[in-house]
N, C-alpha and C. Protein backbone atom coordinates (compact mmCIF):
# COMPACT_ATOMS: atom_id res chain seq x y z
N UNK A 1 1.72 -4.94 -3.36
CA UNK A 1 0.30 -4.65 -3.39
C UNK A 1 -0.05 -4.04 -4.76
N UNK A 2 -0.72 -4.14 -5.17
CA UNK A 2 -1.42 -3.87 -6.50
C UNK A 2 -3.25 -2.98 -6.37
N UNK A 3 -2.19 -2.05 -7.46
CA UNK A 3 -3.38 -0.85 -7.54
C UNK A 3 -4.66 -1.95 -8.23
N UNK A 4 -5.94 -1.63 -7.73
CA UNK A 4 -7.12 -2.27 -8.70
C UNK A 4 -7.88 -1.08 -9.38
N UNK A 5 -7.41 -0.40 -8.47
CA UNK A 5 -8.38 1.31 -9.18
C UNK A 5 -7.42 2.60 -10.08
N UNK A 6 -7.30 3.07 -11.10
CA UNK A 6 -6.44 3.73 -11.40
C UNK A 6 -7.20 5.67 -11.03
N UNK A 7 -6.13 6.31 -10.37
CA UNK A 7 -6.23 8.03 -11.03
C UNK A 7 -7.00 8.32 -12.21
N UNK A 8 -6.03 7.97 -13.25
CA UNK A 8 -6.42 8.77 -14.37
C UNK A 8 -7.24 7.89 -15.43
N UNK A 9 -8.22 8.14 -16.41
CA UNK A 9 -8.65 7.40 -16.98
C UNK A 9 -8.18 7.17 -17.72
N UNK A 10 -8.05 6.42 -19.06
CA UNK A 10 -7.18 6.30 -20.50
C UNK A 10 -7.15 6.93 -21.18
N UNK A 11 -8.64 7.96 -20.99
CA UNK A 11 -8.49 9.42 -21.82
C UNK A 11 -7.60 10.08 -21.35
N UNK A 12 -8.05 10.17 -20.45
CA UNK A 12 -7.38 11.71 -19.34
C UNK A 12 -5.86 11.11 -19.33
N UNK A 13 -5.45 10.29 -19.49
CA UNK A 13 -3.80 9.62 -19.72
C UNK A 13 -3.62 9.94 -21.32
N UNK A 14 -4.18 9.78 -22.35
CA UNK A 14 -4.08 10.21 -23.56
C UNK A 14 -4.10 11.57 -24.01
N UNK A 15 -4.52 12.15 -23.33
CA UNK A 15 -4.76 13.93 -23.22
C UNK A 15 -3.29 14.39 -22.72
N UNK A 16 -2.80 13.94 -21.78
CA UNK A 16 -1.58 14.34 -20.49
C UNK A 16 -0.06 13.91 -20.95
N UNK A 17 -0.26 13.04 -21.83
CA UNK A 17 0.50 11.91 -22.06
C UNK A 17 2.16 12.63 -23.20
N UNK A 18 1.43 13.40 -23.71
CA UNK A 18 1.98 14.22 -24.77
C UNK A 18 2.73 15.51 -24.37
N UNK A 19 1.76 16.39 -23.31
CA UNK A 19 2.05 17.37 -23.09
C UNK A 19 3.07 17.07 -21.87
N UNK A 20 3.86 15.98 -21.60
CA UNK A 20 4.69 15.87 -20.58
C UNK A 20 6.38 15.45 -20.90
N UNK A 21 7.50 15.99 -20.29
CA UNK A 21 8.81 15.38 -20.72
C UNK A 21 8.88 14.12 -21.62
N UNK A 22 9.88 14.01 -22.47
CA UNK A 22 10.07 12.47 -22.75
C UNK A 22 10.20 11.63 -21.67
N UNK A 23 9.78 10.31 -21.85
CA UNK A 23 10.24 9.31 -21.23
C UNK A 23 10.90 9.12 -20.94
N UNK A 24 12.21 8.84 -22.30
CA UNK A 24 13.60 8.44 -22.15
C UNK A 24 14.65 9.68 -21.69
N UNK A 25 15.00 10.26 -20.86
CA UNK A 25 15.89 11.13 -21.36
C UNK A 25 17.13 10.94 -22.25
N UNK A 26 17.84 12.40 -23.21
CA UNK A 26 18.83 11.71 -22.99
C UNK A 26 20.17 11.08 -22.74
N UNK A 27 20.22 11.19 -21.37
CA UNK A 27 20.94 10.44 -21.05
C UNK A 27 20.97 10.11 -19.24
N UNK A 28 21.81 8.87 -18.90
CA UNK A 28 21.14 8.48 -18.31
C UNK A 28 20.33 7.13 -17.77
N UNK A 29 20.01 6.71 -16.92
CA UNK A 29 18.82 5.60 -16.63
C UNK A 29 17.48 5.96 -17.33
N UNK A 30 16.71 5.64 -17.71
CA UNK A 30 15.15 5.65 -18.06
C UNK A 30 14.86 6.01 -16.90
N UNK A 31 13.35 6.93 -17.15
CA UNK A 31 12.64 7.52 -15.76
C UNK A 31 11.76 6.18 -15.47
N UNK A 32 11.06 6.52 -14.38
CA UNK A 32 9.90 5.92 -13.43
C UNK A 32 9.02 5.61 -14.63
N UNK A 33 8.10 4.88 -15.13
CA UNK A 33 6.70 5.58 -16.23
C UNK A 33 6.53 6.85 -15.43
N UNK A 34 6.22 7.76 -16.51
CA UNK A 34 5.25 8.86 -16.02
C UNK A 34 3.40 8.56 -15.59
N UNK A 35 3.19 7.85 -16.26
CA UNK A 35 1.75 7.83 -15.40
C UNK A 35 1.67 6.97 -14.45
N UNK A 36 2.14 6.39 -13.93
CA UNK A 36 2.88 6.03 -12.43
C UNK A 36 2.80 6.90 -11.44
N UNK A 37 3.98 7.93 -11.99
CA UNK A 37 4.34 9.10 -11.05
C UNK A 37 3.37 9.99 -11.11
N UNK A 38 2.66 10.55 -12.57
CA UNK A 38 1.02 11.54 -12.47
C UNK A 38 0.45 10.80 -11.47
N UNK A 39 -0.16 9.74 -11.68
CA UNK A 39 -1.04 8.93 -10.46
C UNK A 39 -0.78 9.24 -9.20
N UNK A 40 0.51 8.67 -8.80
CA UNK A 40 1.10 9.11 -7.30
C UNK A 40 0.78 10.57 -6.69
N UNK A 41 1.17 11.76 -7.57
CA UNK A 41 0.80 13.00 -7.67
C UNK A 41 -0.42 13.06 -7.67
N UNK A 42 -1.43 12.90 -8.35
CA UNK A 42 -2.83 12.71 -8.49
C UNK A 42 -3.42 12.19 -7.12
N UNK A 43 -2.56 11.36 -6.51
CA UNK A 43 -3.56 10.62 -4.84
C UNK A 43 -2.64 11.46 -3.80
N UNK A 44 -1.45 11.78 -4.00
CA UNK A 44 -1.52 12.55 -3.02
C UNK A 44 -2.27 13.73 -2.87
N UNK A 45 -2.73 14.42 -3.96
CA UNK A 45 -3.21 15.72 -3.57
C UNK A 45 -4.76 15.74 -3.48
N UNK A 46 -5.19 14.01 -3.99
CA UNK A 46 -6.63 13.86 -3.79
C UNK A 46 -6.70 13.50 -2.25
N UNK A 47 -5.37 12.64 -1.38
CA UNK A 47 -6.08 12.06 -0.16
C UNK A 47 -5.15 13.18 1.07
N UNK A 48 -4.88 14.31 0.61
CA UNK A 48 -3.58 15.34 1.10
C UNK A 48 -3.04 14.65 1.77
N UNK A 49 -2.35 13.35 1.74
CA UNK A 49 -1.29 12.53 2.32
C UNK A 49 0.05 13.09 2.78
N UNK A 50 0.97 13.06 3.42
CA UNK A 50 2.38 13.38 2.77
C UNK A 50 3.16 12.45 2.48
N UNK A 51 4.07 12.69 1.66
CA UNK A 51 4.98 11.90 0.93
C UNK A 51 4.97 10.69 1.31
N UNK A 52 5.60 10.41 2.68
CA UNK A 52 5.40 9.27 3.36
C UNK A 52 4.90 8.03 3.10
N UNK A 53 3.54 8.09 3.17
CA UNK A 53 2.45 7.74 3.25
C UNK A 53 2.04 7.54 1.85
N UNK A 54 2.55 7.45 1.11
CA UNK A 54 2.67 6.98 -0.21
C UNK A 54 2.74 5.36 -0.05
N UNK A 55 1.64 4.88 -1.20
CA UNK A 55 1.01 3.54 -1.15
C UNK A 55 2.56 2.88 -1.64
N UNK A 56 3.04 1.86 -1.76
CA UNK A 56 4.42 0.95 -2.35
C UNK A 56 4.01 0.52 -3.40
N UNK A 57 2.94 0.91 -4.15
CA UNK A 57 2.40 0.42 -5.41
C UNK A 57 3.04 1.52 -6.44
N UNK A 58 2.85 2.82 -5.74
CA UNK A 58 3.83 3.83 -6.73
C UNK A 58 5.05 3.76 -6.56
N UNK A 59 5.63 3.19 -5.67
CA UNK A 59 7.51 2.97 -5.76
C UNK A 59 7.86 3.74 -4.96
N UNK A 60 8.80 4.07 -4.84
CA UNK A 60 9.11 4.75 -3.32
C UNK A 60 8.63 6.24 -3.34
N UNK A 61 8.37 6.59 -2.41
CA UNK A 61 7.92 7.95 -2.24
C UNK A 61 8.98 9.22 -2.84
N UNK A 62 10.27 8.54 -2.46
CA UNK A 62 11.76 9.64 -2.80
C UNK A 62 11.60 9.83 -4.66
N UNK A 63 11.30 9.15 -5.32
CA UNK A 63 11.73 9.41 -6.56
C UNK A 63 9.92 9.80 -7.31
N UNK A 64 9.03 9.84 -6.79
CA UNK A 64 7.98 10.51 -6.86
C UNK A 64 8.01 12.34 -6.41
N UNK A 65 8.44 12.35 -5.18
CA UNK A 65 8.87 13.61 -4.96
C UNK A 65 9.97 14.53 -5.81
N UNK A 66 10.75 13.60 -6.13
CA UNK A 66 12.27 14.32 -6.85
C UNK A 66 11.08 14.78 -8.26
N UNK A 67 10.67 13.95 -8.81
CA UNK A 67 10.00 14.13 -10.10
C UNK A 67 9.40 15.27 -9.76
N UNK A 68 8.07 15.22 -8.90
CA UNK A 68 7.23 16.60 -8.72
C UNK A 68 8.09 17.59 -8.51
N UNK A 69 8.99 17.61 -7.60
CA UNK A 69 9.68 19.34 -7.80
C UNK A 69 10.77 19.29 -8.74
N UNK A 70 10.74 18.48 -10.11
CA UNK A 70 11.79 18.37 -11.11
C UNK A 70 10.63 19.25 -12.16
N UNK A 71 9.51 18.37 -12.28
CA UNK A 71 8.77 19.33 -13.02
C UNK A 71 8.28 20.58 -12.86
N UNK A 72 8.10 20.74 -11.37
CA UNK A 72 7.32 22.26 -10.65
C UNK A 72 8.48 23.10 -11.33
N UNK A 73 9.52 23.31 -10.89
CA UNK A 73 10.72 23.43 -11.55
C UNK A 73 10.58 24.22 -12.75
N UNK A 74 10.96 22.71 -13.57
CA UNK A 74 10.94 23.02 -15.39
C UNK A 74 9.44 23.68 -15.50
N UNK A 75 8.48 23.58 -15.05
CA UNK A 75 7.19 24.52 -15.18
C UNK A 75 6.08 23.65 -16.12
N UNK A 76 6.58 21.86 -15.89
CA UNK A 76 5.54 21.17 -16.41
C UNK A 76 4.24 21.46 -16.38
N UNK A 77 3.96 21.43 -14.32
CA UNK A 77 2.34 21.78 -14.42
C UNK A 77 1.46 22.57 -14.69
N UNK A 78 2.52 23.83 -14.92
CA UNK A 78 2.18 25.56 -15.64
C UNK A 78 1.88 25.38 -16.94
N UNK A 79 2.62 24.04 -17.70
CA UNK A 79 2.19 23.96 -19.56
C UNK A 79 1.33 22.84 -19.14
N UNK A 80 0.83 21.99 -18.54
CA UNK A 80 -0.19 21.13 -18.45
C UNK A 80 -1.45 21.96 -18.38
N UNK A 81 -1.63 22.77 -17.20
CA UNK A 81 -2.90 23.34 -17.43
C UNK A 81 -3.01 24.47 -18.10
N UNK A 82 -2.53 25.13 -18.41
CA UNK A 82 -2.76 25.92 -19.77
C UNK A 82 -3.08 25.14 -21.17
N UNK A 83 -2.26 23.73 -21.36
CA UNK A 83 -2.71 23.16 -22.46
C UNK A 83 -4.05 22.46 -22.48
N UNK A 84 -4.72 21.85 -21.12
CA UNK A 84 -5.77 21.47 -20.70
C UNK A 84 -6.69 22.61 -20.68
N UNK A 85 -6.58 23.15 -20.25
CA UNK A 85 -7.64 24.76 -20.85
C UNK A 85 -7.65 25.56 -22.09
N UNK A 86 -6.34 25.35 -22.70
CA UNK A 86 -6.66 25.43 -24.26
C UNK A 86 -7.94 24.48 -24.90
N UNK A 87 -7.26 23.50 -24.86
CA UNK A 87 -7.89 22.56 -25.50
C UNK A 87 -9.39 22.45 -24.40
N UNK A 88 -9.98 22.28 -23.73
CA UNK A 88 -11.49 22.45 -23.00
C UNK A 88 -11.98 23.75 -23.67
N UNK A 89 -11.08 24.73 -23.92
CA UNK A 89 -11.88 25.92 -24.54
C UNK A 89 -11.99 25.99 -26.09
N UNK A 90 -11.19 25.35 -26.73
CA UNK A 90 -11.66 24.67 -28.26
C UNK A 90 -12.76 23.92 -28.01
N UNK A 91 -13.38 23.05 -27.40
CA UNK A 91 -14.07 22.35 -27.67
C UNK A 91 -15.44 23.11 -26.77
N UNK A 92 -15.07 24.21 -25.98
CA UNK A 92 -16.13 25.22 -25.66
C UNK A 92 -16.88 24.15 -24.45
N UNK A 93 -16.04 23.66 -23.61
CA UNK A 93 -16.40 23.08 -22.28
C UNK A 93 -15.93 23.93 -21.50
N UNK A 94 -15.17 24.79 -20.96
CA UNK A 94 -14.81 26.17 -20.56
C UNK A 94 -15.84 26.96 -20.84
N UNK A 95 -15.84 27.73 -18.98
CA UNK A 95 -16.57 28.93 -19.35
C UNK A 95 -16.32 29.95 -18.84
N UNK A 96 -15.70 30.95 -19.37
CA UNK A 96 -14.50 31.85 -18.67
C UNK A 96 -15.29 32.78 -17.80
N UNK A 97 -16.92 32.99 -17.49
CA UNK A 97 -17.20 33.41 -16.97
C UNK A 97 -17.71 33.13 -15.34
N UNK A 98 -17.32 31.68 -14.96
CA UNK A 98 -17.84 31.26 -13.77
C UNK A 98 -16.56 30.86 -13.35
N UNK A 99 -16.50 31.51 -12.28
CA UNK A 99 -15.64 31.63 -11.35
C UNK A 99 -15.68 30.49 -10.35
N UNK A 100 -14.40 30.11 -9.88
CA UNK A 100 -14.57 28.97 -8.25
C UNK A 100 -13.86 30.36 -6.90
N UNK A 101 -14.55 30.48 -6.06
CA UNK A 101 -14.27 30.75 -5.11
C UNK A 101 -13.48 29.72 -3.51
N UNK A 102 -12.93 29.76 -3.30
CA UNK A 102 -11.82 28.21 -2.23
C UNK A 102 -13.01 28.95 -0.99
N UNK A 103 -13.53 28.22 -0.58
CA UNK A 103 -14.58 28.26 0.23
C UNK A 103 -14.22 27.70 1.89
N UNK A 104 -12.59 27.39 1.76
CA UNK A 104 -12.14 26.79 2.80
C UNK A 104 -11.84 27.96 4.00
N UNK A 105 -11.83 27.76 5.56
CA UNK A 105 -11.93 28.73 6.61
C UNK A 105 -10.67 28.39 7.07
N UNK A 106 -9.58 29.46 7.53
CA UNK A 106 -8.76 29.93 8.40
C UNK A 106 -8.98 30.24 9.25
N UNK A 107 -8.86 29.61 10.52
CA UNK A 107 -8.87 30.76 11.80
C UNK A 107 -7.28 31.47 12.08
N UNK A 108 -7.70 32.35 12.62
CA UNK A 108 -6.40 33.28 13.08
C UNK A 108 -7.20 33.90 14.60
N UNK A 109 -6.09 33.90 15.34
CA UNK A 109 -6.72 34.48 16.48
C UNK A 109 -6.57 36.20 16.10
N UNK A 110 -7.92 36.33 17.09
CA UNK A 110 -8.80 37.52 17.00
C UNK A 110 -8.06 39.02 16.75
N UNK A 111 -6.58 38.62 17.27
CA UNK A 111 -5.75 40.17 17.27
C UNK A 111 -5.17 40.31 15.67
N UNK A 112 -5.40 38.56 15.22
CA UNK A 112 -4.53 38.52 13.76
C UNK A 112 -5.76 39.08 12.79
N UNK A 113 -6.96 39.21 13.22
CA UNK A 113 -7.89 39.31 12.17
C UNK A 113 -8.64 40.55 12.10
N UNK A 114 -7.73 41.65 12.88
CA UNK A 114 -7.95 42.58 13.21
C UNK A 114 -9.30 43.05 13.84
N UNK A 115 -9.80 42.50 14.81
CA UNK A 115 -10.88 43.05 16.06
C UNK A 115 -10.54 44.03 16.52
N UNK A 116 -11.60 44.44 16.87
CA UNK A 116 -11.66 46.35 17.34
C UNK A 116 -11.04 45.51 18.68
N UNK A 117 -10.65 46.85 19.00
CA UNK A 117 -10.03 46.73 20.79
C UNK A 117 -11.22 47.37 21.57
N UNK A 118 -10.80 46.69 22.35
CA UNK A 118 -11.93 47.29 24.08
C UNK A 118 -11.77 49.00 23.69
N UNK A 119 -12.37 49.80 24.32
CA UNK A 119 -12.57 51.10 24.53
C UNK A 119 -11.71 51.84 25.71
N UNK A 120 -11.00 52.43 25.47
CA UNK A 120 -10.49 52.92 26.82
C UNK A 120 -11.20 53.71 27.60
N UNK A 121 -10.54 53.73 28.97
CA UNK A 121 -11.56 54.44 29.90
C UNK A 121 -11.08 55.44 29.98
N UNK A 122 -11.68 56.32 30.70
CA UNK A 122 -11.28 57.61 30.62
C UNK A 122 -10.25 57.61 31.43
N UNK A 123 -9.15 58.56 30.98
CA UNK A 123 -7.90 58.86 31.82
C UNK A 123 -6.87 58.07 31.25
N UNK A 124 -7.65 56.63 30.57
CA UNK A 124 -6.42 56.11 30.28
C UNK A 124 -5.51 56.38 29.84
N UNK A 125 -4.22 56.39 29.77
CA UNK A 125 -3.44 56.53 28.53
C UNK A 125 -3.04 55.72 27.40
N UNK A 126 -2.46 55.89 26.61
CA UNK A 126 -1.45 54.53 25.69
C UNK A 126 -0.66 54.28 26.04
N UNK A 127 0.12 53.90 25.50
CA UNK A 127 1.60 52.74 25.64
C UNK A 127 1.31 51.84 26.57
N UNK A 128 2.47 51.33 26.84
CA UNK A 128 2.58 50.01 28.38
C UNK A 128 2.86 50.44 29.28
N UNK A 129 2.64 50.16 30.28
CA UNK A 129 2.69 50.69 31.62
C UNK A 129 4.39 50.36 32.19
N UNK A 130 5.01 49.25 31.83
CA UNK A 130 6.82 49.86 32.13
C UNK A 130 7.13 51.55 31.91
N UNK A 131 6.73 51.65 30.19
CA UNK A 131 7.06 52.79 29.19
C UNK A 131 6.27 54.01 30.17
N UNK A 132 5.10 53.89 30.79
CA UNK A 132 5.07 55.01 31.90
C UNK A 132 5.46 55.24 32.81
N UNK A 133 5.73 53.94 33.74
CA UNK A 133 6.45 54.25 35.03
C UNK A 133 7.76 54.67 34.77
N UNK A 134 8.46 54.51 33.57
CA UNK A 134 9.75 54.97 33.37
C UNK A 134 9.96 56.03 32.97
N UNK A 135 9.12 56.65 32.55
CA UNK A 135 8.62 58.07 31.95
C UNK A 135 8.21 58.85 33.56
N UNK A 136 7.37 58.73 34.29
CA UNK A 136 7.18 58.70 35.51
C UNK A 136 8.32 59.30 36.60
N UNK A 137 9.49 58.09 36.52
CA UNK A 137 10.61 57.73 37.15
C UNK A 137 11.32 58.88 36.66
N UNK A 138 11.71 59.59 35.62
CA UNK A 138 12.16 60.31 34.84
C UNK A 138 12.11 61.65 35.41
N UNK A 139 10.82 62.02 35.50
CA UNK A 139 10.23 63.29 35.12
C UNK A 139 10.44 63.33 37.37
N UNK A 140 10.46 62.48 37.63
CA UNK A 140 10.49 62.64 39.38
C UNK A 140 12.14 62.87 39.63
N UNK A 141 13.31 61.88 39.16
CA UNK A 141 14.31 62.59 39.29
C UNK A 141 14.87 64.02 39.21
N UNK A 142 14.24 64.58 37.67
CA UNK A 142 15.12 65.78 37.89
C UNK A 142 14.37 66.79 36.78
């Protein structure tokens, strides 16, 4: 099957292209292309797929994955976007003052998100009620 639509544009591949491992290592087989494998990386995290589920147009899913945590690793994507925000802030497309907030919702149930508790009634006590009757049991023996 054959990609008709690409990830990255020819810029945005000319920008990336540099700031990434050699090609060749050396030594060794030759890698995958890298903008192959950016791409692959690029749709999984655009369509949150997992690995799996990787199209056969990027090649097998196993040597797409090995790559991403080869670079997470070596700390490729840590010098990618730092060099991508260098360079956006030379050219003053950056604006260090507007913030993104992740606007996405978690639920956690109600005890995880800390809700007040019911009110006790009067007389009640604390703890669990084993931990009293055994306390109870105690104080009646002896």
């Amino acid at each position: 099957m054959a990609r008709d639509k690409r990830e990255l544009t020819d810029a945005q591949w000319a920008t990336l292209a540099p700031l990434l491992p050699p090609q060749r290592p050396a030594t060794g087989r030759p890698n995958k292309d890298h903008r192959l494998i950016l791409e692959a990386i690029v749709w999984l995290g655009r369509t949150g797929a997992p690995w799996r589920d990787l199209p056969a147009c990027y090649g097998p899913w196993e040597t797409v994955a090995s790559r991403f945590y080869r670079w997470r690793r070596q700390g490729v994507f840590d010098h990618l976007l730092a060099e991508v925000q260098r360079l956006a802030d030379a050219c003053g497309k950056l604006q260090w003052l507007v913030h993104f907030v992740d606007g996405s919702v978690v639920r956690a149930h109600q005890h995880a998100a800390g809700a007040r508790r019911p009110a006790r009634r009067a007389g009640q006590q604390r703890g669990s009620h084993t931990r009293r009757m055994r306390h109870w049991g105690e104080a009646a023996a002896g």
